[in-house]
PDB file of N, CA and C in Angstrom:
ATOM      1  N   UNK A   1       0.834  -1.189   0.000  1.00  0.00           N
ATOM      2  CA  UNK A   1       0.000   0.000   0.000  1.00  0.00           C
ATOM      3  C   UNK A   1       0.878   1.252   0.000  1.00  0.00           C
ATOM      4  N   UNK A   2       2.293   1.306   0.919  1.00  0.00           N
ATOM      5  CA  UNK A   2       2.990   2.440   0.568  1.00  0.00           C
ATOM      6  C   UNK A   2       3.441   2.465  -0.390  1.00  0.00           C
ATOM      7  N   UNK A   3       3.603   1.641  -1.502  1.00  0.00           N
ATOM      8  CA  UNK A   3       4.128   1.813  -3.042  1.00  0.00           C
ATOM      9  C   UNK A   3       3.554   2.764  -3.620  1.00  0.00           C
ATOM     10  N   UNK A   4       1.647   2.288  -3.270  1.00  0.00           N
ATOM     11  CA  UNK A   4       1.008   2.970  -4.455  1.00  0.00           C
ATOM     12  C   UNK A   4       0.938   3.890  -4.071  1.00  0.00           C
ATOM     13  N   UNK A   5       0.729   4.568  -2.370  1.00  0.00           N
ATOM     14  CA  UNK A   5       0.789   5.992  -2.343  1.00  0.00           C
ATOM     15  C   UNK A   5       2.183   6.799  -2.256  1.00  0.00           C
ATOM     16  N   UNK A   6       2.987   5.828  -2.760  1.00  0.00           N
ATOM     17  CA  UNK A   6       4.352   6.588  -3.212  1.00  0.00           C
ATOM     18  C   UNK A   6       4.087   7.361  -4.845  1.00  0.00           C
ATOM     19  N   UNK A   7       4.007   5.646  -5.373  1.00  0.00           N
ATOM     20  CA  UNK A   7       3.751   6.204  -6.783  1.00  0.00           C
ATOM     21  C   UNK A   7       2.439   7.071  -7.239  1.00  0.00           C
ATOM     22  N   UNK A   8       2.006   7.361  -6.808  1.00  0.00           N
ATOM     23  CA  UNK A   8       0.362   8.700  -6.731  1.00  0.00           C
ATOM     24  C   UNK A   8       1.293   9.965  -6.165  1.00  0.00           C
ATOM     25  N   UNK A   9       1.451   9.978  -5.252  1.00  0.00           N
ATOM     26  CA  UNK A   9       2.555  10.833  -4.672  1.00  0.00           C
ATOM     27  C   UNK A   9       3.737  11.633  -5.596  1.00  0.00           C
ATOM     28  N   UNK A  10       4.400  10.499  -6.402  1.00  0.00           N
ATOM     29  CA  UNK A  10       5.193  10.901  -7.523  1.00  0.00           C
ATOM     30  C   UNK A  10       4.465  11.621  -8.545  1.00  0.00           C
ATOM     31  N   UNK A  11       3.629  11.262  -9.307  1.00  0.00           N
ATOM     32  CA  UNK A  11       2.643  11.079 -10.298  1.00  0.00           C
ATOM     33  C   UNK A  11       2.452  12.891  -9.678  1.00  0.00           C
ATOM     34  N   UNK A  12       1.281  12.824  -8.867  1.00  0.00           N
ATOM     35  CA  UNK A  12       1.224  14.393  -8.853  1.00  0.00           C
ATOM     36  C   UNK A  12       1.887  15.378  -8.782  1.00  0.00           C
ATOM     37  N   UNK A  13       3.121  15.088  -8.072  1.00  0.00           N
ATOM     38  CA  UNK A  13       4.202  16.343  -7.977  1.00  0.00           C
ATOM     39  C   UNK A  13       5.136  16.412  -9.139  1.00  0.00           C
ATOM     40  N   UNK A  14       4.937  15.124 -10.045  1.00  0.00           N
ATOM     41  CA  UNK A  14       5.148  15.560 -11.422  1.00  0.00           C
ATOM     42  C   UNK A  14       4.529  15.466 -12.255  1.00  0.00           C
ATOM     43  N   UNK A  15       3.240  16.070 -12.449  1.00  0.00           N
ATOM     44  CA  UNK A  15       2.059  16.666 -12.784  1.00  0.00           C
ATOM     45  C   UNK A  15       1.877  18.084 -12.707  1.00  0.00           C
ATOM     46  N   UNK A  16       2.181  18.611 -11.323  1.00  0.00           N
ATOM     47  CA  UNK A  16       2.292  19.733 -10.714  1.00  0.00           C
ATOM     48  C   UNK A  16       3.879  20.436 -11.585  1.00  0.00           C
ATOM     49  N   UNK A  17       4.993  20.369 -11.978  1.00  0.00           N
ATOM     50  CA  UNK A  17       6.005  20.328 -12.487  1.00  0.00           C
ATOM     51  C   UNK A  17       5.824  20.429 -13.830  1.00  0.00           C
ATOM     52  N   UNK A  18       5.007  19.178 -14.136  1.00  0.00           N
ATOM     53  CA  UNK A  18       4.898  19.902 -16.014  1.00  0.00           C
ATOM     54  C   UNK A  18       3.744  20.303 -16.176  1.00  0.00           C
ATOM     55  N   UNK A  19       2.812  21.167 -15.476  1.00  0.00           N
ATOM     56  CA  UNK A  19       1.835  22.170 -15.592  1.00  0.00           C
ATOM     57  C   UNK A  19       2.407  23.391 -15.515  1.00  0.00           C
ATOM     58  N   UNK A  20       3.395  23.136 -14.756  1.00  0.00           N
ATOM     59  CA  UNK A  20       4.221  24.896 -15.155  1.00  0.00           C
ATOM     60  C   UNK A  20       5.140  24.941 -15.936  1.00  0.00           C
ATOM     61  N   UNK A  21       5.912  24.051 -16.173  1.00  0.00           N
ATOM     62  CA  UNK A  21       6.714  24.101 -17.536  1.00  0.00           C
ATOM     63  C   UNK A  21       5.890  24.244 -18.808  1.00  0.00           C
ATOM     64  N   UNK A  22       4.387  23.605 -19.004  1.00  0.00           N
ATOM     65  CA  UNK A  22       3.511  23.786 -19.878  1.00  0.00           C
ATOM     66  C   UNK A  22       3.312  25.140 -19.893  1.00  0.00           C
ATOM     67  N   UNK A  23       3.108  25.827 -19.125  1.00  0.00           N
ATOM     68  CA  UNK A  23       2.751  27.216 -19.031  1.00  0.00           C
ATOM     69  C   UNK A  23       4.051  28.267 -19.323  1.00  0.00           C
ATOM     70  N   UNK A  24       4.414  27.547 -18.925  1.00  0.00           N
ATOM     71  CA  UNK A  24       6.038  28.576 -19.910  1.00  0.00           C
ATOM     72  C   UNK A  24       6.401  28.659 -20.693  1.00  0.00           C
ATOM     73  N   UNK A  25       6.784  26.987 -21.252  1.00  0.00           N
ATOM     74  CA  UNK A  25       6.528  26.995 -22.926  1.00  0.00           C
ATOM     75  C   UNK A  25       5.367  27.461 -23.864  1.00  0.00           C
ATOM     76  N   UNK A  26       4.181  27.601 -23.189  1.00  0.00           N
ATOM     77  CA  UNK A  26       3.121  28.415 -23.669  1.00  0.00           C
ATOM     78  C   UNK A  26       3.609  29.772 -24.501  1.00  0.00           C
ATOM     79  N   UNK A  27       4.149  30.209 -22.996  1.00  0.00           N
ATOM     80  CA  UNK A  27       4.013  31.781 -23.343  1.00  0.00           C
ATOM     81  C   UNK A  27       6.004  31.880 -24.148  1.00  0.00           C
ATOM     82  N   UNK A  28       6.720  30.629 -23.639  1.00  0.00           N
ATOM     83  CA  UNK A  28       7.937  31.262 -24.753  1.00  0.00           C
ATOM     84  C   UNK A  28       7.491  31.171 -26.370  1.00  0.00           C
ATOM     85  N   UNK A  29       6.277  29.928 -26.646  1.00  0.00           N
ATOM     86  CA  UNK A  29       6.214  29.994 -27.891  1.00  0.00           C
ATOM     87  C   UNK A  29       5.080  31.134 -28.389  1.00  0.00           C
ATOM     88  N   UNK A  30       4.561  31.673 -27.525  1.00  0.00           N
ATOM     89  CA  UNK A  30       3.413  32.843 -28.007  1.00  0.00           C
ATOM     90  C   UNK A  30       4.654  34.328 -28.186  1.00  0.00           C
ATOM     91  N   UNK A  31       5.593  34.413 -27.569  1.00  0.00           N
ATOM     92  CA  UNK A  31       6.562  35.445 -27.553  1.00  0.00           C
ATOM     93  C   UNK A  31       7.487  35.305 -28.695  1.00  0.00           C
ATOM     94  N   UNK A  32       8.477  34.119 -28.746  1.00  0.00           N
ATOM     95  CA  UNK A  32       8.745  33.412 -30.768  1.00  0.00           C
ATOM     96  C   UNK A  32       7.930  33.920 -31.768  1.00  0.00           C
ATOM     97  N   UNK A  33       6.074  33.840 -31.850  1.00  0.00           N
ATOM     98  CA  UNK A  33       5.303  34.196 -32.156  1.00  0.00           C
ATOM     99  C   UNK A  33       5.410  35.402 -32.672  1.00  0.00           C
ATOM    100  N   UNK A  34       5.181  36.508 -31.863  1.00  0.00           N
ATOM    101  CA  UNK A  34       5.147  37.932 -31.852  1.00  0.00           C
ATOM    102  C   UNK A  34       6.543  38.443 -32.268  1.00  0.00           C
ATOM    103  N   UNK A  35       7.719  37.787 -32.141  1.00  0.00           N
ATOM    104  CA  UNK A  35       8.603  37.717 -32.418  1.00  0.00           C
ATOM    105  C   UNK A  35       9.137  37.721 -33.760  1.00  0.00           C
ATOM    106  N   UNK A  36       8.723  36.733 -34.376  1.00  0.00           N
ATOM    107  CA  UNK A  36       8.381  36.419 -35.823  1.00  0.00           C
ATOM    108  C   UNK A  36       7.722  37.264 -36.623  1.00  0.00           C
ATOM    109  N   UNK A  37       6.545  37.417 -36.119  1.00  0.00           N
ATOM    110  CA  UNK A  37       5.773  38.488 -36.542  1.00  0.00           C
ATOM    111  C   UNK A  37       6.150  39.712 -37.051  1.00  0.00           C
ATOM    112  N   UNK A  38       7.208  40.315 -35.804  1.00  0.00           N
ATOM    113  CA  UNK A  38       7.706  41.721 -36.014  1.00  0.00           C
ATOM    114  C   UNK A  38       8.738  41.712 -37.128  1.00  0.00           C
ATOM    115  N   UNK A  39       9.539  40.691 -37.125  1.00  0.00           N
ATOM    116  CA  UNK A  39      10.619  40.312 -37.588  1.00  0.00           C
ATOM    117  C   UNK A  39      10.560  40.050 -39.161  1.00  0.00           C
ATOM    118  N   UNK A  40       9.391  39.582 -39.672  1.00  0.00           N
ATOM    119  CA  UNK A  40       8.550  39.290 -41.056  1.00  0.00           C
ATOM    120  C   UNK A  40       7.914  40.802 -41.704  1.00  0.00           C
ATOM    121  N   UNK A  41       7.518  41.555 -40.593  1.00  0.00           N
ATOM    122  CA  UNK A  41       6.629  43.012 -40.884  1.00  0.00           C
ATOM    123  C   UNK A  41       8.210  43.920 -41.108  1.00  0.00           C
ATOM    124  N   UNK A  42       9.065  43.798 -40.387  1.00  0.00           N
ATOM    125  CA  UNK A  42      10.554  44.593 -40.905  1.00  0.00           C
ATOM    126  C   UNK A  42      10.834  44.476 -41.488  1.00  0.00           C
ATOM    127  N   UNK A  43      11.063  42.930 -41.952  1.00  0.00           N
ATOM    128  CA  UNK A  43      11.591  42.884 -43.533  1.00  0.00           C
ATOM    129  C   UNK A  43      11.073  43.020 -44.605  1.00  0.00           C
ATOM    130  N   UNK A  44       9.541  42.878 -44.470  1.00  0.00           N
ATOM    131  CA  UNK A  44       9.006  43.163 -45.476  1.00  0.00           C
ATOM    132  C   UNK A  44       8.760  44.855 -45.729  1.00  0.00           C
ATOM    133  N   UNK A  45       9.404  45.650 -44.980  1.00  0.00           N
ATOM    134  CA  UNK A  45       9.041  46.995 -44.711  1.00  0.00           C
ATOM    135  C   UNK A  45      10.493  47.080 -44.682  1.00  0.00           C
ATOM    136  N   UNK A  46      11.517  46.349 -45.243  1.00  0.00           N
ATOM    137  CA  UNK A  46      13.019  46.947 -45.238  1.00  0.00           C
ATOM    138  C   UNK A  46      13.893  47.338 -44.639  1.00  0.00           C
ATOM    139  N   UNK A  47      13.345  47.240 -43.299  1.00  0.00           N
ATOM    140  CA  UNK A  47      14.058  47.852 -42.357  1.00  0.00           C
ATOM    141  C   UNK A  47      15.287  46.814 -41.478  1.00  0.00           C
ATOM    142  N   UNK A  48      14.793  45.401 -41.879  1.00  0.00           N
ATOM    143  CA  UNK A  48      15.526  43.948 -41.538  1.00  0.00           C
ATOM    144  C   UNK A  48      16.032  43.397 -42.417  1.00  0.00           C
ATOM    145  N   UNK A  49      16.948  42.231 -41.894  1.00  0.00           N
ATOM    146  CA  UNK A  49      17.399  41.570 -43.227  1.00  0.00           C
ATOM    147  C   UNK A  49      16.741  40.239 -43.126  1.00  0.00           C
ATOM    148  N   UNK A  50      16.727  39.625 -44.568  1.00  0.00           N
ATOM    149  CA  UNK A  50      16.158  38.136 -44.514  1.00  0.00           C
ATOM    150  C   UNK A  50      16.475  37.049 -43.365  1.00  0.00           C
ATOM    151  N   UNK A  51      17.785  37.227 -42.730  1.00  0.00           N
ATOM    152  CA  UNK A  51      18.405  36.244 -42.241  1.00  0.00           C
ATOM    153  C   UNK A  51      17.884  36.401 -40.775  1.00  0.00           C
ATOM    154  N   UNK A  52      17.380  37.750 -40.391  1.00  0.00           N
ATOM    155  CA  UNK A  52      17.344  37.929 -39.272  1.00  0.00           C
ATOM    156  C   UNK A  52      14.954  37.457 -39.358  1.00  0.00           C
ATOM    157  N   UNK A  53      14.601  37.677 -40.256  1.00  0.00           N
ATOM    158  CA  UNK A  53      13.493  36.596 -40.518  1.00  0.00           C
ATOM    159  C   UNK A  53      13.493  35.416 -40.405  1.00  0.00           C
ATOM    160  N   UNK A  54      14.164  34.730 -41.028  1.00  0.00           N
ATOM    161  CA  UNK A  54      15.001  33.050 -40.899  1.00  0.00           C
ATOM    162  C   UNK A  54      15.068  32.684 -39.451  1.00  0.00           C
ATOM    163  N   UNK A  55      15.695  33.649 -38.529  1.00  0.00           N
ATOM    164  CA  UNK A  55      16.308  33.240 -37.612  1.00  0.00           C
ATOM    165  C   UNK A  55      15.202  33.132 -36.575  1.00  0.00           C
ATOM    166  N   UNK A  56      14.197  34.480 -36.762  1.00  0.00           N
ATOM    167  CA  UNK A  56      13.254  34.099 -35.911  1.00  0.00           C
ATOM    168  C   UNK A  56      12.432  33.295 -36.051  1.00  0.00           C
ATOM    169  N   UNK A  57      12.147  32.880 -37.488  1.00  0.00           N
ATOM    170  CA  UNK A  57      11.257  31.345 -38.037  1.00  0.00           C
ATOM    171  C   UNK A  57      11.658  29.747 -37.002  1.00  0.00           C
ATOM    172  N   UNK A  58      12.949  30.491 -37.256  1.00  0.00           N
ATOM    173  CA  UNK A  58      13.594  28.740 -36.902  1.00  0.00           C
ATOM    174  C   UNK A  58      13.313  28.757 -35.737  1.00  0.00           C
ATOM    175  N   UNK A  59      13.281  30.188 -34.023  1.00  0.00           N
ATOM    176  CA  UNK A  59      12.985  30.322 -32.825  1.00  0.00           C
ATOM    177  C   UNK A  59      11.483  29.802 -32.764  1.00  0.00           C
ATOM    178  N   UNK A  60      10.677  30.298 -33.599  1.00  0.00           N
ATOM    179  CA  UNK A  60       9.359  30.105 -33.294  1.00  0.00           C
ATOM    180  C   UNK A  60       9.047  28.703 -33.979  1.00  0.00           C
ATOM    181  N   UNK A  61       9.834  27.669 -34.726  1.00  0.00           N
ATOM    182  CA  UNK A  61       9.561  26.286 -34.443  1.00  0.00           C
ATOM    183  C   UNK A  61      10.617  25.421 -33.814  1.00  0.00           C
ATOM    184  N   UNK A  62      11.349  25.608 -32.796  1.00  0.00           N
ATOM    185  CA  UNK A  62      11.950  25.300 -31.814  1.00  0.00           C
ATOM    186  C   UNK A  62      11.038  25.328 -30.844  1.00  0.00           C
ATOM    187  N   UNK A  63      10.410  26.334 -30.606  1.00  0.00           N
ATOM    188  CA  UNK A  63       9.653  26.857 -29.489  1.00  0.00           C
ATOM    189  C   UNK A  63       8.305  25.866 -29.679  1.00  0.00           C
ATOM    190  N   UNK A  64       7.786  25.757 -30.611  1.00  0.00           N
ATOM    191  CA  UNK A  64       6.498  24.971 -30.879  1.00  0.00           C
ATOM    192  C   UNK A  64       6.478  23.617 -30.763  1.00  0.00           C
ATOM    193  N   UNK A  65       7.861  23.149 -31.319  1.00  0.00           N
ATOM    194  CA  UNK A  65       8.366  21.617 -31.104  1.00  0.00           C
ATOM    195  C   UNK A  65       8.737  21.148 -29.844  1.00  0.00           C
ATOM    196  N   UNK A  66       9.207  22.191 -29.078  1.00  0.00           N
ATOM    197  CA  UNK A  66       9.573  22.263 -27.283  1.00  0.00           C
ATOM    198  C   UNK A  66       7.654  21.984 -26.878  1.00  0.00           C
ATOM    199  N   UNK A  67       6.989  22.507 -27.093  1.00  0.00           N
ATOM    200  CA  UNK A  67       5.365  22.958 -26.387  1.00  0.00           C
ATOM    201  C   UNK A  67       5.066  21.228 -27.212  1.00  0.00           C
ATOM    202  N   UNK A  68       4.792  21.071 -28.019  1.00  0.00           N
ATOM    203  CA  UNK A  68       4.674  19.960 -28.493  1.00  0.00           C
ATOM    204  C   UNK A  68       5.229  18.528 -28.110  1.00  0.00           C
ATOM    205  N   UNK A  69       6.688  18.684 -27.192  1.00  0.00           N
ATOM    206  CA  UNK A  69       6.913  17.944 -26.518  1.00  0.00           C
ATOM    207  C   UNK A  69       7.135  17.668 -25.362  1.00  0.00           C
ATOM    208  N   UNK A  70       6.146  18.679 -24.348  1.00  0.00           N
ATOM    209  CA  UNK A  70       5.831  19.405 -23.104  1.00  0.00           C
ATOM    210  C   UNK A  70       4.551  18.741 -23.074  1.00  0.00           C
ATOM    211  N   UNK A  71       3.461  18.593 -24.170  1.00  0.00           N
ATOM    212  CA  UNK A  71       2.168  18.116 -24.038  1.00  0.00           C
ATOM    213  C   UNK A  71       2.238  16.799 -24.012  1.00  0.00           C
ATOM    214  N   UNK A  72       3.323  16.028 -24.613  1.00  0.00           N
ATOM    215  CA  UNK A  72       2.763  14.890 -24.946  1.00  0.00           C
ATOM    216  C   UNK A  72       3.871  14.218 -23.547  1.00  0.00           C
ATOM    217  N   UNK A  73       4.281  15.098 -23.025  1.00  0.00           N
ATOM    218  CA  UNK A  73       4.639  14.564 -21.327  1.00  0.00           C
ATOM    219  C   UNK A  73       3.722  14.666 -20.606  1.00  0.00           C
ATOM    220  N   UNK A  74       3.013  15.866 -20.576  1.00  0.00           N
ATOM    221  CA  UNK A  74       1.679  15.890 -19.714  1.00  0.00           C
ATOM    222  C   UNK A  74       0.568  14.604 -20.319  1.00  0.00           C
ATOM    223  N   UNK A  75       0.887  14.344 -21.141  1.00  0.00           N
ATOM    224  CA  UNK A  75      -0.804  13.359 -21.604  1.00  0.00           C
ATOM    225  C   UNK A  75       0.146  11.950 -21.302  1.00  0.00           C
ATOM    226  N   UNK A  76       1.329  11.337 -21.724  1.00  0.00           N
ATOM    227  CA  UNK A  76       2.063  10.604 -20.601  1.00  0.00           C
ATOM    228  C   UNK A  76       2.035  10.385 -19.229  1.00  0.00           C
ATOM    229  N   UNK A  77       1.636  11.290 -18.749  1.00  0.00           N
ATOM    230  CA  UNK A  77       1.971  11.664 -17.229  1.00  0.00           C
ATOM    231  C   UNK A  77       0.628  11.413 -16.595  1.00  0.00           C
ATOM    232  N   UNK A  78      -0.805  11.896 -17.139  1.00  0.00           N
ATOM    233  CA  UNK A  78      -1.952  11.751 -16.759  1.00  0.00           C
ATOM    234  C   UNK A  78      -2.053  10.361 -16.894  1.00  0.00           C
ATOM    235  N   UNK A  79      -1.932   9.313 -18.015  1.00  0.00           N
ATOM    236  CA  UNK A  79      -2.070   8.009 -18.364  1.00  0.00           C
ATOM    237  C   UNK A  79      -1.467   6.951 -16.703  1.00  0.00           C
ATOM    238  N   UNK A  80       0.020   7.594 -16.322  1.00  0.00           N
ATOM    239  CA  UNK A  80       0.885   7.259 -15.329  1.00  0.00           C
ATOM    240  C   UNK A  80       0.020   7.318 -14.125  1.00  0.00           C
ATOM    241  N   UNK A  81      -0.715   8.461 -14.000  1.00  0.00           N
ATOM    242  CA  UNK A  81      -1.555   9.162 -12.629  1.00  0.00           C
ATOM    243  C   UNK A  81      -2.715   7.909 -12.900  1.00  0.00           C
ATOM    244  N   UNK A  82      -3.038   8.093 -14.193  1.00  0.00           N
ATOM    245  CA  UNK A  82      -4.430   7.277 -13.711  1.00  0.00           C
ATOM    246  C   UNK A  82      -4.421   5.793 -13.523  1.00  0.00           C
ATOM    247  N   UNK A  83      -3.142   5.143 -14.388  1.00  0.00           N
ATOM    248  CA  UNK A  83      -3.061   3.703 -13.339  1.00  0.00           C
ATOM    249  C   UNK A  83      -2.636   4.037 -12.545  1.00  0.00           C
ATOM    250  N   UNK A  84      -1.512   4.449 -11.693  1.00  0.00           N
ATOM    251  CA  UNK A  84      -1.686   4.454 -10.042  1.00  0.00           C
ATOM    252  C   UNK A  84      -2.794   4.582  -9.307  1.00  0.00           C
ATOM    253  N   UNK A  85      -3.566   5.384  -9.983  1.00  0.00           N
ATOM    254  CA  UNK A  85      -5.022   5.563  -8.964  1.00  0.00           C
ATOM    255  C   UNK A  85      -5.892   4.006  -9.341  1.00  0.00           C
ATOM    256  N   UNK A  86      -5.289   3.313  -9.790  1.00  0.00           N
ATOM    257  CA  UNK A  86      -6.042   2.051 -10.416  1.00  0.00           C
ATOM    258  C   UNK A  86      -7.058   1.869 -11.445  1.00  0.00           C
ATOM    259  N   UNK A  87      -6.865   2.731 -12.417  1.00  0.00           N
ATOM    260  CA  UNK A  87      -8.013   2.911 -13.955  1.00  0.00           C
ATOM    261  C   UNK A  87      -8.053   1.387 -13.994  1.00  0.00           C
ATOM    262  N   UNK A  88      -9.303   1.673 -14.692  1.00  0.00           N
ATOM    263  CA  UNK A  88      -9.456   0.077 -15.677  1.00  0.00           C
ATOM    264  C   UNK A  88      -8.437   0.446 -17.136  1.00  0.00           C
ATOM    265  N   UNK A  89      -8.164  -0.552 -17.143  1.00  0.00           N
ATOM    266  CA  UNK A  89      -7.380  -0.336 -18.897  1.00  0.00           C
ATOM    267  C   UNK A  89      -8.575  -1.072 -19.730  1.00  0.00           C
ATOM    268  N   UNK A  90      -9.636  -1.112 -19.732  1.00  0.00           N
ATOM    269  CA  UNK A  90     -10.430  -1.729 -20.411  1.00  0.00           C
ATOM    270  C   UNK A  90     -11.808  -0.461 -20.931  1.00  0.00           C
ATOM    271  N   UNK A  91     -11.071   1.066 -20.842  1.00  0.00           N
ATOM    272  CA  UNK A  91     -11.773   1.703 -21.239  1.00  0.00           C
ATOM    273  C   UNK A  91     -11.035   2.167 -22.301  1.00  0.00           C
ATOM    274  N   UNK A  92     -12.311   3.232 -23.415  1.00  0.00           N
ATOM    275  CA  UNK A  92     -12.149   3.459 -24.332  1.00  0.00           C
ATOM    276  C   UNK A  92     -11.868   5.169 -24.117  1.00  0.00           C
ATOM    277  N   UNK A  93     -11.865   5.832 -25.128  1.00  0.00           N
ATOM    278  CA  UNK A  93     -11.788   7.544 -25.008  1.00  0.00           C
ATOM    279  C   UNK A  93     -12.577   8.163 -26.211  1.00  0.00           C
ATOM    280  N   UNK A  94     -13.534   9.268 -25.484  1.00  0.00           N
ATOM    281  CA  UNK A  94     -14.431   9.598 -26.163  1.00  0.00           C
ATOM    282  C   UNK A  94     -13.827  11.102 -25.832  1.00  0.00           C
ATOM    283  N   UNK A  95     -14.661  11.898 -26.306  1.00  0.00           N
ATOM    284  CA  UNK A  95     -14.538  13.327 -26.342  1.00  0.00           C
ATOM    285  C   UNK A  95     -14.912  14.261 -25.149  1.00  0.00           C
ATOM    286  N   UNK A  96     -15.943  13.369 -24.292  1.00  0.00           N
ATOM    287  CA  UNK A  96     -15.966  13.514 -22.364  1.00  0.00           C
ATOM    288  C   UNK A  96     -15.434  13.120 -21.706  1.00  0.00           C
ATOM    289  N   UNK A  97     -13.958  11.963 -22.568  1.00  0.00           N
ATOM    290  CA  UNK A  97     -13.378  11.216 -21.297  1.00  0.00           C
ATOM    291  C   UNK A  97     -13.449   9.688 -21.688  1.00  0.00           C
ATOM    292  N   UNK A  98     -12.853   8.976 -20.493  1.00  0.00           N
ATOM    293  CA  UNK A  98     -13.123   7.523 -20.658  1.00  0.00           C
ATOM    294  C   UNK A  98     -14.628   7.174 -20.210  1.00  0.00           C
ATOM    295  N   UNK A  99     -14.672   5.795 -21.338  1.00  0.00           N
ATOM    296  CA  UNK A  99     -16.271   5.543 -21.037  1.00  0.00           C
ATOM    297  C   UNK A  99     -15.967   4.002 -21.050  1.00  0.00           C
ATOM    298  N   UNK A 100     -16.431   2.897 -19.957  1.00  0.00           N
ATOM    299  CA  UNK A 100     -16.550   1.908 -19.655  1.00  0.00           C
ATOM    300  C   UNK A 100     -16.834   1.036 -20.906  1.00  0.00           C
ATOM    301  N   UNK A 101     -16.020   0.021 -21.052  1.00  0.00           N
ATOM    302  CA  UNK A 101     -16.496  -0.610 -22.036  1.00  0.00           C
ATOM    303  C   UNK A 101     -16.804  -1.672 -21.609  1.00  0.00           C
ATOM    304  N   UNK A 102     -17.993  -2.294 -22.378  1.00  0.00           N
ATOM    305  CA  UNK A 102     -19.037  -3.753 -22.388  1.00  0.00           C
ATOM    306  C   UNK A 102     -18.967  -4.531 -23.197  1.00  0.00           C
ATOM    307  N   UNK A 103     -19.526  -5.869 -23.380  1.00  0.00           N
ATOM    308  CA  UNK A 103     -19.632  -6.585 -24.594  1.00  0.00           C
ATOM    309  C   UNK A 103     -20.098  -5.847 -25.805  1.00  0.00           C
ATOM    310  N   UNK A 104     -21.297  -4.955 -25.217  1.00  0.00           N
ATOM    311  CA  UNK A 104     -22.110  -4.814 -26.228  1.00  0.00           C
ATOM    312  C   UNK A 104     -21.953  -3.404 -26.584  1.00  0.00           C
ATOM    313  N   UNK A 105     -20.502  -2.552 -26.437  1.00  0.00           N
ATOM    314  CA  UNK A 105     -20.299  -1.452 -26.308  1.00  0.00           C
ATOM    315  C   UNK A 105     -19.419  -1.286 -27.384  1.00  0.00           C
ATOM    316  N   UNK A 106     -19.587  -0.900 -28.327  1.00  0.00           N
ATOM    317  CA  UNK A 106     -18.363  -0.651 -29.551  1.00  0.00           C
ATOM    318  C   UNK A 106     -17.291   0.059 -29.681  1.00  0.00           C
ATOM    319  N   UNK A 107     -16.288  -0.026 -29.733  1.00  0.00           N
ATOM    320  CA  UNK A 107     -15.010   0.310 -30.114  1.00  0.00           C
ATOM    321  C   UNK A 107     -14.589   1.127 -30.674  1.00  0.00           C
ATOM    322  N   UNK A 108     -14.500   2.535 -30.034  1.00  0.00           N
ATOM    323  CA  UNK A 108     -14.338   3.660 -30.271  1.00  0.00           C
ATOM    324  C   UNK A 108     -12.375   3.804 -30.656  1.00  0.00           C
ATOM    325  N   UNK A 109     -12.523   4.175 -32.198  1.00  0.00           N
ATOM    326  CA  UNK A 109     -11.412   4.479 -32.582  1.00  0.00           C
ATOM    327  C   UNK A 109     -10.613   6.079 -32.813  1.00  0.00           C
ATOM    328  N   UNK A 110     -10.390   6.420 -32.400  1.00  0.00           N
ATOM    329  CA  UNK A 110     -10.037   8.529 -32.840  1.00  0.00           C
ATOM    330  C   UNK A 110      -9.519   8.388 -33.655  1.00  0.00           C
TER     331      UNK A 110
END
């Protein structure tokens, strides 16, 4: 029994950990973003050079590929949380969530 409330224990405080790293990479890739933005409106207004466009392109998909692999730790991490809490693995995923599956319950594919 102290395993599992070790591993629940773990599970949330690194849960808690990549909810704020999620939130940072949020806002570094919304700032890349705006970044880009300005950086595309200069050059096209002459005032920049191409390279310095380029450069912020390549920041703002660094930044997106970082957030992109920030989420798919958090959706890792929830999967981790919810067998420790003891899920059935015999559910399916719908668009409200997991839904119990039956004999007579069909096989929901995304």
């Amino acid at each position: 029994i102290q395993i599992a409330f070790r591993e629940v224990s773990d599970a949330l405080a690194r849960r808690g950990t990549i909810v704020e790293q999620a939130r940072a990479t949020e806002l570094l890739s919304a700032a890349a973003l705006d970044t880009f933005q300005l950086t595309e409106a200069r050059y096209r207004g002459g005032i920049d050079t191409f390279l310095s466009s380029l450069d912020a392109q390549r920041s703002l998909y660094s930044a997106q590929r970082t957030l992109v692999q920030t989420r798919l730790i958090a959706a890792g991490n929830l999967v981790t949380l919810y067998r420790t809490l003891g899920g059935d693995q015999t559910l399916d995923a719908t668009d409200r969530g997991p839904v119990p599956r039956t004999p007579d319950t069909p096989r929901v594919n995304p």
